[in-house]
Protein backbone atom coordinates (compact mmCIF):
# COMPACT_ATOMS: atom_id res chain seq x y z
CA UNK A 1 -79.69 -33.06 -46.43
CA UNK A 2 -81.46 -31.14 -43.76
CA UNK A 3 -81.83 -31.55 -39.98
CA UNK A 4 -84.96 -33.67 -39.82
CA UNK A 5 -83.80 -36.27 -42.36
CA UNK A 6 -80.06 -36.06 -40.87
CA UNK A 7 -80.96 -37.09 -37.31
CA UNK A 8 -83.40 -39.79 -38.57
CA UNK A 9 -80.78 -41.11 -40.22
CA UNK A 10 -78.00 -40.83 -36.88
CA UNK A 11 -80.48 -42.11 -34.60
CA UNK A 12 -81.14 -45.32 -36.87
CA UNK A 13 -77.29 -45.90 -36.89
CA UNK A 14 -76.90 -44.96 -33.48
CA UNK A 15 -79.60 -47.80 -32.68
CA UNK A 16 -78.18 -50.29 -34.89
CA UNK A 17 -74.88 -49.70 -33.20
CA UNK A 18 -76.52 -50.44 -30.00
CA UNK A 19 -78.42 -53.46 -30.87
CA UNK A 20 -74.90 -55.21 -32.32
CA UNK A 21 -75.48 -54.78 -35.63
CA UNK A 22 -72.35 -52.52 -36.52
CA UNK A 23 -69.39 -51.23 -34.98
CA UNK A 24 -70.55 -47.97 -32.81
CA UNK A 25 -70.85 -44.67 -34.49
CA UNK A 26 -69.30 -46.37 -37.58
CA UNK A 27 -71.06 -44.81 -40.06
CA UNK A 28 -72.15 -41.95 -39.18
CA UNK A 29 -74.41 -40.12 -41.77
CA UNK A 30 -72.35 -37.26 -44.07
CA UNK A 31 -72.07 -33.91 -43.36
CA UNK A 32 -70.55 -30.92 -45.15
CA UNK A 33 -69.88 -27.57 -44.08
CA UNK A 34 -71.61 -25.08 -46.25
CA UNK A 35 -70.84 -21.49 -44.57
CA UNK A 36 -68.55 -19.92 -41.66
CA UNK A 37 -70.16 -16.69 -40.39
CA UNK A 38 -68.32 -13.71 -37.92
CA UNK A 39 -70.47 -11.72 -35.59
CA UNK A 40 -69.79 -8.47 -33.46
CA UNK A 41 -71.44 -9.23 -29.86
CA UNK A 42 -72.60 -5.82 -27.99
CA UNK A 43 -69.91 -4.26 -25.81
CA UNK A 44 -67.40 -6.14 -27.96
CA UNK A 45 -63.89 -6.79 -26.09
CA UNK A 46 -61.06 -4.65 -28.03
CA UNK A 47 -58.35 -7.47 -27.29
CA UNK A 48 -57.51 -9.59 -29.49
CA UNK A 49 -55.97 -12.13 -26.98
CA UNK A 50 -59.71 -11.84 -25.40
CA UNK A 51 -61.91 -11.95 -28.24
CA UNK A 52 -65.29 -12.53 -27.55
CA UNK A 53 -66.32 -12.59 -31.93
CA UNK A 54 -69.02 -14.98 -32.22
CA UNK A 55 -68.15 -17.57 -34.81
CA UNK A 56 -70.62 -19.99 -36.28
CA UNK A 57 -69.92 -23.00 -38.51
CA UNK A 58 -72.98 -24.27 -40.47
CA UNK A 59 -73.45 -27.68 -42.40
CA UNK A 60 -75.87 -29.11 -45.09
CA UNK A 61 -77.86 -31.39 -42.24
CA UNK A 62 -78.83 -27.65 -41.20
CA UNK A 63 -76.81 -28.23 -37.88
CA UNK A 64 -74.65 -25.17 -36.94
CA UNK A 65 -71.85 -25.37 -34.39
CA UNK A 66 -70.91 -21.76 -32.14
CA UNK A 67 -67.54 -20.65 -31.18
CA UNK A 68 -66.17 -17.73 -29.62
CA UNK A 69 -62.85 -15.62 -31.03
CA UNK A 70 -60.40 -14.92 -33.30
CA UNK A 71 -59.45 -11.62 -35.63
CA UNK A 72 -61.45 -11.41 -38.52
CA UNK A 73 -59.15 -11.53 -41.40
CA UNK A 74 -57.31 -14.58 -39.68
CA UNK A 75 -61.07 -16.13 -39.22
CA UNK A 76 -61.70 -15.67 -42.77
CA UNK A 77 -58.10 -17.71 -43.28
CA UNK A 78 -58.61 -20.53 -41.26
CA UNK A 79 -62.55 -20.95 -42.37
CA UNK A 80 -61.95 -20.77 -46.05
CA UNK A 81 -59.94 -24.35 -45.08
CA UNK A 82 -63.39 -25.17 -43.95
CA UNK A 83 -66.20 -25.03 -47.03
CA UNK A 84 -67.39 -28.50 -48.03
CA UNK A 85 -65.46 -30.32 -45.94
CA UNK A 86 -66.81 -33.41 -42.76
CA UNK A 87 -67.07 -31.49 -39.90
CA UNK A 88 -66.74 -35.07 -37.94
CA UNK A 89 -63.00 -34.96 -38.79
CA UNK A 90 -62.45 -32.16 -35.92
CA UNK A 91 -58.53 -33.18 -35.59
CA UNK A 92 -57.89 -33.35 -39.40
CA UNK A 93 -59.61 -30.29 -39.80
CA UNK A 94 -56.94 -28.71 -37.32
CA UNK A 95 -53.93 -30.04 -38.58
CA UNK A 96 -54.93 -28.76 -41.59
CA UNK A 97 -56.22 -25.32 -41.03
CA UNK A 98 -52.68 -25.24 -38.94
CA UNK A 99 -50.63 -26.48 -41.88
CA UNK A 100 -51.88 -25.66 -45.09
CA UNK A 101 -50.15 -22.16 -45.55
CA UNK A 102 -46.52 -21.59 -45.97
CA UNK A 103 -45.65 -20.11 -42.72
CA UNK A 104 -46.44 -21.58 -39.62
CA UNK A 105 -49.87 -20.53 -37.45
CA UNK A 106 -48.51 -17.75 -35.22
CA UNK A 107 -50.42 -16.99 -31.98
CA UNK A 108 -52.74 -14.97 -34.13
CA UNK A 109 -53.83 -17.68 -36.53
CA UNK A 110 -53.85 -20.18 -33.53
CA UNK A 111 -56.56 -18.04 -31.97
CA UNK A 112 -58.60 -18.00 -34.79
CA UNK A 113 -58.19 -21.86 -35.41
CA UNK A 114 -59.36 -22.39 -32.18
CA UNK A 115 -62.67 -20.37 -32.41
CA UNK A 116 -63.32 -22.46 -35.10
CA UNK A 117 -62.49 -25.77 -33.21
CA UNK A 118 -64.93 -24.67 -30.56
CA UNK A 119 -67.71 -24.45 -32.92
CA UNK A 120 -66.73 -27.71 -34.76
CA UNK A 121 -66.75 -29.38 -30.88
CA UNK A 122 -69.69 -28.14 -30.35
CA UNK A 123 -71.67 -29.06 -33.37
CA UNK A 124 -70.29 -32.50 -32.99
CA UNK A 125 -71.73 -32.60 -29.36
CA UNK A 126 -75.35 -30.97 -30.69
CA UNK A 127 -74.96 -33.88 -33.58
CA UNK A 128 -74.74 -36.66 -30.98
CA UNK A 129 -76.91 -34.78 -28.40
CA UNK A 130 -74.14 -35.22 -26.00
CA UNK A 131 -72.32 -32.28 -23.95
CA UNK A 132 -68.71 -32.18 -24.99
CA UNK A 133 -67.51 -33.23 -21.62
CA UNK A 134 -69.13 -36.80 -22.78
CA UNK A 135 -67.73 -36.82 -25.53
CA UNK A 136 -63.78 -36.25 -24.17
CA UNK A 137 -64.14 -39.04 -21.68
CA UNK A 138 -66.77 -37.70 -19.27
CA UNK A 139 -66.31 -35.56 -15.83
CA UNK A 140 -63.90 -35.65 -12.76
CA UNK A 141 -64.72 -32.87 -10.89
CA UNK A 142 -68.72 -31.98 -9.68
CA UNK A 143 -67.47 -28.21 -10.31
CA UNK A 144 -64.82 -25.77 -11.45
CA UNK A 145 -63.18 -23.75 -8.84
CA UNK A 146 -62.69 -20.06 -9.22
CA UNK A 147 -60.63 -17.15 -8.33
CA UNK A 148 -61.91 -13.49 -7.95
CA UNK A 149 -60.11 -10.45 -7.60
CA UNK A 150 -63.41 -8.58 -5.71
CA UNK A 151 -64.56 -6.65 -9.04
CA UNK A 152 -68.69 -6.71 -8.76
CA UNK A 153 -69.34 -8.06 -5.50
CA UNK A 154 -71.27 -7.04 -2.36
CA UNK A 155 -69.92 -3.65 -1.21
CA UNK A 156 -66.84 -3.89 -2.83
CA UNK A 157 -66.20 -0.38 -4.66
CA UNK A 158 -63.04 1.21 -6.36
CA UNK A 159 -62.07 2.64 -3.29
CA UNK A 160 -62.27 -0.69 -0.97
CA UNK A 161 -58.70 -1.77 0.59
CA UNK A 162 -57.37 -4.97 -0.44
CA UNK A 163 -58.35 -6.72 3.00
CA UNK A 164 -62.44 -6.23 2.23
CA UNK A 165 -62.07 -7.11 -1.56
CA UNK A 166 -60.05 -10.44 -0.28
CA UNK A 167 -62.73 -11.21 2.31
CA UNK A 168 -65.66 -10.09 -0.25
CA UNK A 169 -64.29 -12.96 -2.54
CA UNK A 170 -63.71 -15.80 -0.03
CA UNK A 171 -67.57 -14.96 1.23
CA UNK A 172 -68.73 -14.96 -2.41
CA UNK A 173 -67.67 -18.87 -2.43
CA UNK A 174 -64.62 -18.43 -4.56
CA UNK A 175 -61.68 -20.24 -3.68
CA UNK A 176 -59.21 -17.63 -4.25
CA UNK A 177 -58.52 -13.52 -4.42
CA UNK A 178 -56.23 -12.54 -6.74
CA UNK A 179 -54.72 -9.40 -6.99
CA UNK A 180 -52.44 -6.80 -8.90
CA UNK A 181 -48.63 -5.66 -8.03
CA UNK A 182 -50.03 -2.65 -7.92
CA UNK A 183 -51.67 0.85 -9.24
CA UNK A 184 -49.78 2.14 -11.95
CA UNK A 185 -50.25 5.99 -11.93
CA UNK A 186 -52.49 7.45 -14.66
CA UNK A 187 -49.69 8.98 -16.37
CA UNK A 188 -48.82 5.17 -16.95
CA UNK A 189 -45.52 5.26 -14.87
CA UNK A 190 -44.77 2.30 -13.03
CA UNK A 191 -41.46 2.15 -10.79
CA UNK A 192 -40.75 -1.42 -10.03
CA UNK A 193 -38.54 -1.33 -7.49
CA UNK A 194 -41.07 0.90 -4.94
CA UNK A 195 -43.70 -1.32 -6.45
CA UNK A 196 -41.24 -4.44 -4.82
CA UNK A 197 -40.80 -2.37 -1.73
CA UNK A 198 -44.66 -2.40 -1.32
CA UNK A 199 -45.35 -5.87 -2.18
CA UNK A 200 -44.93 -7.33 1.55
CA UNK A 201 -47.61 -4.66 3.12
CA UNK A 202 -50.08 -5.43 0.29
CA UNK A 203 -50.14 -9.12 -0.20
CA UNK A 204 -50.17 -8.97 4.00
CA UNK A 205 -53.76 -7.62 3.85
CA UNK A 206 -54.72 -9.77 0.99
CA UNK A 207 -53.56 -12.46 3.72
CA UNK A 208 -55.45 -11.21 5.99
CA UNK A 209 -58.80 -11.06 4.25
CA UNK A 210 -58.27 -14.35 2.99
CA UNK A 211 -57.68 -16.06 6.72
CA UNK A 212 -55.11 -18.29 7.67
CA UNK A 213 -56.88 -21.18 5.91
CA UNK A 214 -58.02 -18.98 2.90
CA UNK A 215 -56.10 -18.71 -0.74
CA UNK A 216 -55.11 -15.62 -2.22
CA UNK A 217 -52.63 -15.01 -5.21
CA UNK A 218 -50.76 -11.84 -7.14
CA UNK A 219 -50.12 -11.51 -10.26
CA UNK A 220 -46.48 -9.65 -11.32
CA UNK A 221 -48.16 -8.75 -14.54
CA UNK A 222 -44.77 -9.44 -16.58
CA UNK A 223 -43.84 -5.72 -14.81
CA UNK A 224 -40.53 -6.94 -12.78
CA UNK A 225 -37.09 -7.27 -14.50
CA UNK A 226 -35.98 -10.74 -13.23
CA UNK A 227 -33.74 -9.61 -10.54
CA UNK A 228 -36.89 -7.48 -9.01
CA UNK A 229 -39.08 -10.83 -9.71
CA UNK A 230 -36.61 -12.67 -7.56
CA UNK A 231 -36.71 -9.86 -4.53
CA UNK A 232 -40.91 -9.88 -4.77
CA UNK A 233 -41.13 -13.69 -4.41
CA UNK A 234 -38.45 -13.42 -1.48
CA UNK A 235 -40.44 -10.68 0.18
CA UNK A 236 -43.96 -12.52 0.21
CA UNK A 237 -42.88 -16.17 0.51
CA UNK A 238 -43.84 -17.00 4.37
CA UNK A 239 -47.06 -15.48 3.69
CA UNK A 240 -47.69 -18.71 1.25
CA UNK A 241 -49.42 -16.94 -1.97
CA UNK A 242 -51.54 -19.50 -4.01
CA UNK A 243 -49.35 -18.46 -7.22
CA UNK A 244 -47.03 -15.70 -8.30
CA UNK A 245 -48.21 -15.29 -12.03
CA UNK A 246 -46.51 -14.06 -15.24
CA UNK A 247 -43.36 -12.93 -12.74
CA UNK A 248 -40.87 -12.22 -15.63
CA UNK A 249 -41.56 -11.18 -19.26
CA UNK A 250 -43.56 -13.21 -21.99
CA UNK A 251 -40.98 -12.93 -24.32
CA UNK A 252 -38.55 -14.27 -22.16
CA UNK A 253 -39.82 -17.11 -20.93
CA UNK A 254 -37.55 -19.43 -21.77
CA UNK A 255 -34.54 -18.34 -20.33
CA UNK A 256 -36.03 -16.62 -16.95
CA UNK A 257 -38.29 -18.65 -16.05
CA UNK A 258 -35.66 -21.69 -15.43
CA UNK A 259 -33.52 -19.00 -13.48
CA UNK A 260 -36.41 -17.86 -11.41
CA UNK A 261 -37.24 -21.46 -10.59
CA UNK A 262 -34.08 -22.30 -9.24
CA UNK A 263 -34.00 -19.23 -7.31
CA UNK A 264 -37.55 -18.62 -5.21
CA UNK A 265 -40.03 -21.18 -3.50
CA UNK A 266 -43.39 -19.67 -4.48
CA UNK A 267 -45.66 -21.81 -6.84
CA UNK A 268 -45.52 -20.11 -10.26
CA UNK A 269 -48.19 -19.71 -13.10
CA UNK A 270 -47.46 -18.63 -16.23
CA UNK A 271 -48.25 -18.72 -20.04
CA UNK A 272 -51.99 -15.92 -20.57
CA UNK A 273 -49.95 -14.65 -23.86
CA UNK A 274 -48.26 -18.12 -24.92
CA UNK A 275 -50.20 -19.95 -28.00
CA UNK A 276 -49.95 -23.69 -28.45
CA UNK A 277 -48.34 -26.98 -26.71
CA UNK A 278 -44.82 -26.20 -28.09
CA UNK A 279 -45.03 -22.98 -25.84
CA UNK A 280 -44.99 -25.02 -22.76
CA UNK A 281 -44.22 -28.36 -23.57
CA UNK A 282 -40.42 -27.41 -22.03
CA UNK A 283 -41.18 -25.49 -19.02
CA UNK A 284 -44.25 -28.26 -18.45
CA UNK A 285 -41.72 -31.30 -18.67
CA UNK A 286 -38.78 -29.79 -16.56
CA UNK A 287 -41.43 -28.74 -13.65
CA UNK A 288 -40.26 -24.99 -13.87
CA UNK A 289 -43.74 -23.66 -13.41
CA UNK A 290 -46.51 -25.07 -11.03
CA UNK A 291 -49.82 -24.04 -13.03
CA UNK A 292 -50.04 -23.20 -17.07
CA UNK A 293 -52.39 -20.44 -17.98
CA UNK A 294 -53.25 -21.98 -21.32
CA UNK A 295 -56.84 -21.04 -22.22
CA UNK A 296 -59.87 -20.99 -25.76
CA UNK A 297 -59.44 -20.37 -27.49
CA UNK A 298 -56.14 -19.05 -27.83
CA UNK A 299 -54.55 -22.24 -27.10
CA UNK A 300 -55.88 -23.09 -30.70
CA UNK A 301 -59.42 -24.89 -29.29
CA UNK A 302 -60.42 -27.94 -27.56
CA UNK A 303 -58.48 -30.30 -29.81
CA UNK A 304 -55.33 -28.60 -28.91
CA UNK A 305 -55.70 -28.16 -25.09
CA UNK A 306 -56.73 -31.87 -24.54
CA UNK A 307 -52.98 -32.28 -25.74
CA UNK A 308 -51.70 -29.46 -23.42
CA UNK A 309 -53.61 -31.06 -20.64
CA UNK A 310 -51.97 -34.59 -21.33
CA UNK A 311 -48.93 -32.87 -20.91
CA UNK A 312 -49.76 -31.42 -17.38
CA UNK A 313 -51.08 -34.43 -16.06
CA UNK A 314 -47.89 -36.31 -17.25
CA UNK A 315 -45.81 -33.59 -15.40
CA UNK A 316 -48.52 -33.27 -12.12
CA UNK A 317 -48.41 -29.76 -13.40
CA UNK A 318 -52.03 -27.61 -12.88
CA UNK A 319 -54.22 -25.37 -15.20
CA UNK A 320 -55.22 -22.20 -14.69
CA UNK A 321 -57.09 -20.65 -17.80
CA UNK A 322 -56.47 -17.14 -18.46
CA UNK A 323 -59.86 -15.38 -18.58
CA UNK A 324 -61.43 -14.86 -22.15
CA UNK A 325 -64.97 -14.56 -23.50
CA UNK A 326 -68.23 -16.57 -22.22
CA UNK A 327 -68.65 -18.59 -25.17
CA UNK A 328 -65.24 -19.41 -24.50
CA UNK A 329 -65.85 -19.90 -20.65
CA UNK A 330 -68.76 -22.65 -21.31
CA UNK A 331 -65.68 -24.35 -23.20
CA UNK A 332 -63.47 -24.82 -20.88
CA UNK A 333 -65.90 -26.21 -18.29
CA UNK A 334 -66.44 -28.87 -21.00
CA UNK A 335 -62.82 -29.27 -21.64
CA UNK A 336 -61.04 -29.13 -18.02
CA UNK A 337 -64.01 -31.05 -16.13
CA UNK A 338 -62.22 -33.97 -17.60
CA UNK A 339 -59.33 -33.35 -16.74
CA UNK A 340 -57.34 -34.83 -13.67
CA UNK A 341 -54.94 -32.29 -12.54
CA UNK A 342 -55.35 -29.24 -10.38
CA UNK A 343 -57.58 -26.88 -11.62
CA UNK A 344 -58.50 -22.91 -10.69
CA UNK A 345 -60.24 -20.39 -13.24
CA UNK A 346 -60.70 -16.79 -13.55
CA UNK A 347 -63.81 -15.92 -13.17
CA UNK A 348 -63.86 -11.62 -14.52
CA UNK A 349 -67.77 -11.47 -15.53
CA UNK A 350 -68.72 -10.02 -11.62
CA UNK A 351 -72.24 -9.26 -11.40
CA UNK A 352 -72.76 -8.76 -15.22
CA UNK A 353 -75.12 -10.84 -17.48
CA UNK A 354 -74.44 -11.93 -21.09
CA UNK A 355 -77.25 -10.52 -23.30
CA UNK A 356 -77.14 -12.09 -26.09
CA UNK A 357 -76.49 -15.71 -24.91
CA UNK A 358 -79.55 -16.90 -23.44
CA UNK A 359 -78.08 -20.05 -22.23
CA UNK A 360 -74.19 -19.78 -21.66
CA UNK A 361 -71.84 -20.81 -18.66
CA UNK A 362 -73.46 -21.71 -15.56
CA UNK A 363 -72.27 -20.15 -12.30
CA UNK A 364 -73.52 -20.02 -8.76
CA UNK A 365 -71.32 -19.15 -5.50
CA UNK A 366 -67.89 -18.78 -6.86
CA UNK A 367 -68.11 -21.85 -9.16
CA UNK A 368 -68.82 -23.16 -12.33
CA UNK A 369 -70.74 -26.19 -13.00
CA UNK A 370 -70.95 -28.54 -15.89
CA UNK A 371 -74.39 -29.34 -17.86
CA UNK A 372 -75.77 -31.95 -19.97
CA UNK A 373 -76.65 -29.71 -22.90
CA UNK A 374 -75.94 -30.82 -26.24
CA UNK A 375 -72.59 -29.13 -27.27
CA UNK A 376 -70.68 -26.46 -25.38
CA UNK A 377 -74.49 -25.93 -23.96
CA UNK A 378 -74.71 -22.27 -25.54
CA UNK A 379 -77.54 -20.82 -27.50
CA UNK A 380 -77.36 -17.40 -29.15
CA UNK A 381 -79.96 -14.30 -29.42
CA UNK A 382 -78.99 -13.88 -33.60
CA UNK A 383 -81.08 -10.27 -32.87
CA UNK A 384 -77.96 -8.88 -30.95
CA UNK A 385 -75.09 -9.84 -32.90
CA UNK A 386 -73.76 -8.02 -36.17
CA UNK A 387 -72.19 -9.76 -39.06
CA UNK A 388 -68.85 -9.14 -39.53
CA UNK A 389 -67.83 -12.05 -42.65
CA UNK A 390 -69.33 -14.77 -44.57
CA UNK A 391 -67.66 -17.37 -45.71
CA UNK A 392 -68.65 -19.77 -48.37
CA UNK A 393 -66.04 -20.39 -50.73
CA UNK A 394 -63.00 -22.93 -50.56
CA UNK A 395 -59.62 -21.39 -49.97
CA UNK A 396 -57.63 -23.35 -52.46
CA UNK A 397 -55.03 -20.33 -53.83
CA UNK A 398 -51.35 -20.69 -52.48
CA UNK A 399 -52.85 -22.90 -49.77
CA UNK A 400 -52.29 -26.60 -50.25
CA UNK A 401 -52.01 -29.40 -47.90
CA UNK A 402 -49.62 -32.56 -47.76
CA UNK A 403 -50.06 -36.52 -46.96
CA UNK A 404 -47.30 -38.65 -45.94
CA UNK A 405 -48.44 -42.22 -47.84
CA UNK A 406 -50.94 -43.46 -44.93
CA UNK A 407 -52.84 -40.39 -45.72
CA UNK A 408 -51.69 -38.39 -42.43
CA UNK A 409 -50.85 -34.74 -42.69
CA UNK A 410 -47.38 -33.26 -43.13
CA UNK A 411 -46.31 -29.74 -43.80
CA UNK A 412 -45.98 -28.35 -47.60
């Protein structure tokens, strides 16, 4: 089936729907997914945990779906789950590419599933020639709110003081400067407790630039045992930070974060290196941090941070998404513009343009704003991007999934 026949075919069920003649969207015409391709974008991110690997999903009705992450060999993985199935099914498709292999989707697989889900969102928004924002329930917010920590703007150099890049960001529009605990010395040494001992002068001028009325924010960077965590949030309370982010180690979480809670009175963000709702859904439901960094697609795509969102807005508990590619960025827009709670994103890009989409995010005076483009509104310049993997073939091989009797997925 190609694209001209395909849409002829939605738009005469889409009408019928309308005029009463079936159930809405009931049956929609068939698609299949025919081939999952992997492209290199120039200036490629080295990260994994901020992949910017253009991922594209293509179907038989010749409309193709673009997401944004992921590690190659996991991509490969996940997509092979993919070939010849109905792209429509977004949230079967997940629970199986998350439980069709013996072990358990890691962080590293999540990432990768969630590239995928991006691109399956967005073909299903180019299908209905809706943005995906419509498609989730529609918007709440006229725009996205960011933070800045000065990189790219107006006069602000590597040499500016931490008063001008704070004032530089509130000027830009942006609702919040963020900074660092911090220079760590180039020979990579860091001592925490003079760090600690510095904290109250630094965040002072970040105060200052900011104005009395103005947000700014620091980020501990995981770099603080918890006892020096506990001392930094004491020094810099009265000057009322925004948030204190990532103030103990990631991969102790669990057990600090509770004991830092209990101990400080500074609003606390945490989670840039966590994966999918398990990772917060404890710390989310017993209040013990004040904003989640979940982001895409690391959080393992749309379908899975709707969830994580439910759970903040049961909890009153805000989002802050880490900072990750612009494919990624246009996402989240879609994705957080509907939802309720408190939300603040990190906005890294500065002054710099993203070649090779021609239409991507839209952003204008420290904000970013929705659109009514089909999909996650993103179009690609194919001339720019190098092909990494093709995938065409079914992974069936030591990969199997299981149905409880209703037809629902279980694990193998």
């Amino acid at each position: 089936m190609r694209r001209r026949t395909f849409l002829k075919s939605l738009s005469a069920t889409v009408a019928a729907a309308a005029s009463g003649a079936l159930p809405a969207f009931a049956a929609l015409p068939r698609m299949k997914i025919t081939r999952v391709r992997v492209y290199l974008p120039p200036h490629a991110s080295q990260l994994l945990y901020q992949s910017d690997l253009v991922v594209t999903i293509e179907t038989d009705a010749g409309v193709t779906g673009i997401g944004e992450g992921g590690d190659v060999d996991l991509l490969r993985m996940s997509a092979g789950r993919l070939i010849g199935r109905d792209p429509w099914h977004i949230e079967r498709l997940w629970q199986d590419m998350n439980r069709s292999y013996f072990y358990p989707a890691g962080r590293e697989r999540t990432h990768s599933i969630g590239a995928l889900d991006l691109a399956l969102w967005d073909l299903k928004g180019k299908v209905l020639n809706l943005p995906v924002h419509q498609i989730l329930g529609g918007l709440v917010r006229n725009h996205c709110e960011c933070y800045s920590g000065g990189e790219g703007l107006p006069g602000i150099t590597a040499a500016s003081s931490i008063r001008d890049r704070a004032h530089a960001a509130i000027e830009a529009g942006f609702r919040a400067f963020r900074m660092g605990p911090g220079n760590v010395p180039a020979n990579g040494t860091f001592n925490a407790s003079q760090q600690v001992t510095a904290l109250r002068d630094s965040c002072a001028q970040a105060r200052d630039g900011v104005g009395k009325d103005g947000d700014w924010a620091i980020d501990f960077h995981q770099r603080f045992e918890l006892s020096e965590a506990v001392r930094g949030c004491h020094e810099i309370e009265d000057l009322a930070p925004f948030f204190v982010e990532d103030p103990v180690r990631a991969d102790a979480f669990l057990q600090d974060l509770p004991i830092l809670r209990a101990k400080v009175n500074v609003p606390i963000a945490a989670g840039e290196e966590w994966g999918n709702r398990w990772d917060f859904n404890t710390l989310v439901e017993h209040h013990t941090v004040d904003y989640i960094r979940a982001t895409l697609p690391n959080v393992g795509g749309i379908t899975e941070m709707m969830k994580v969102a439910a759970l903040c807005e049961a909890h009153f508990v805000g989002i802050i998404p880490h900072f990750t590619g612009p494919i990624a960025t246009a996402a989240l827009v879609n994705c957080l513009g509907t939802f309720s709670g408190p939300v603040l994103f990190e906005y890294a890009f500065g002054g710099r343009t993203i070649s090779y989409l021609p239409q991507g995010f839209d952003f204008k005076n420290g904000k970013l704003y929705p659109n009514d483009r089909p999909g996650l509104g993103v179009e690609l310049d194919m001339k720019q991007l190098k092909l990494l993997a093709e995938i065409t073939e079914p992974i069936t091989a030591r990969a199997q999934t299981y149905f409880r009797p209703d037809g629902s997925i279980t694990n193998w």
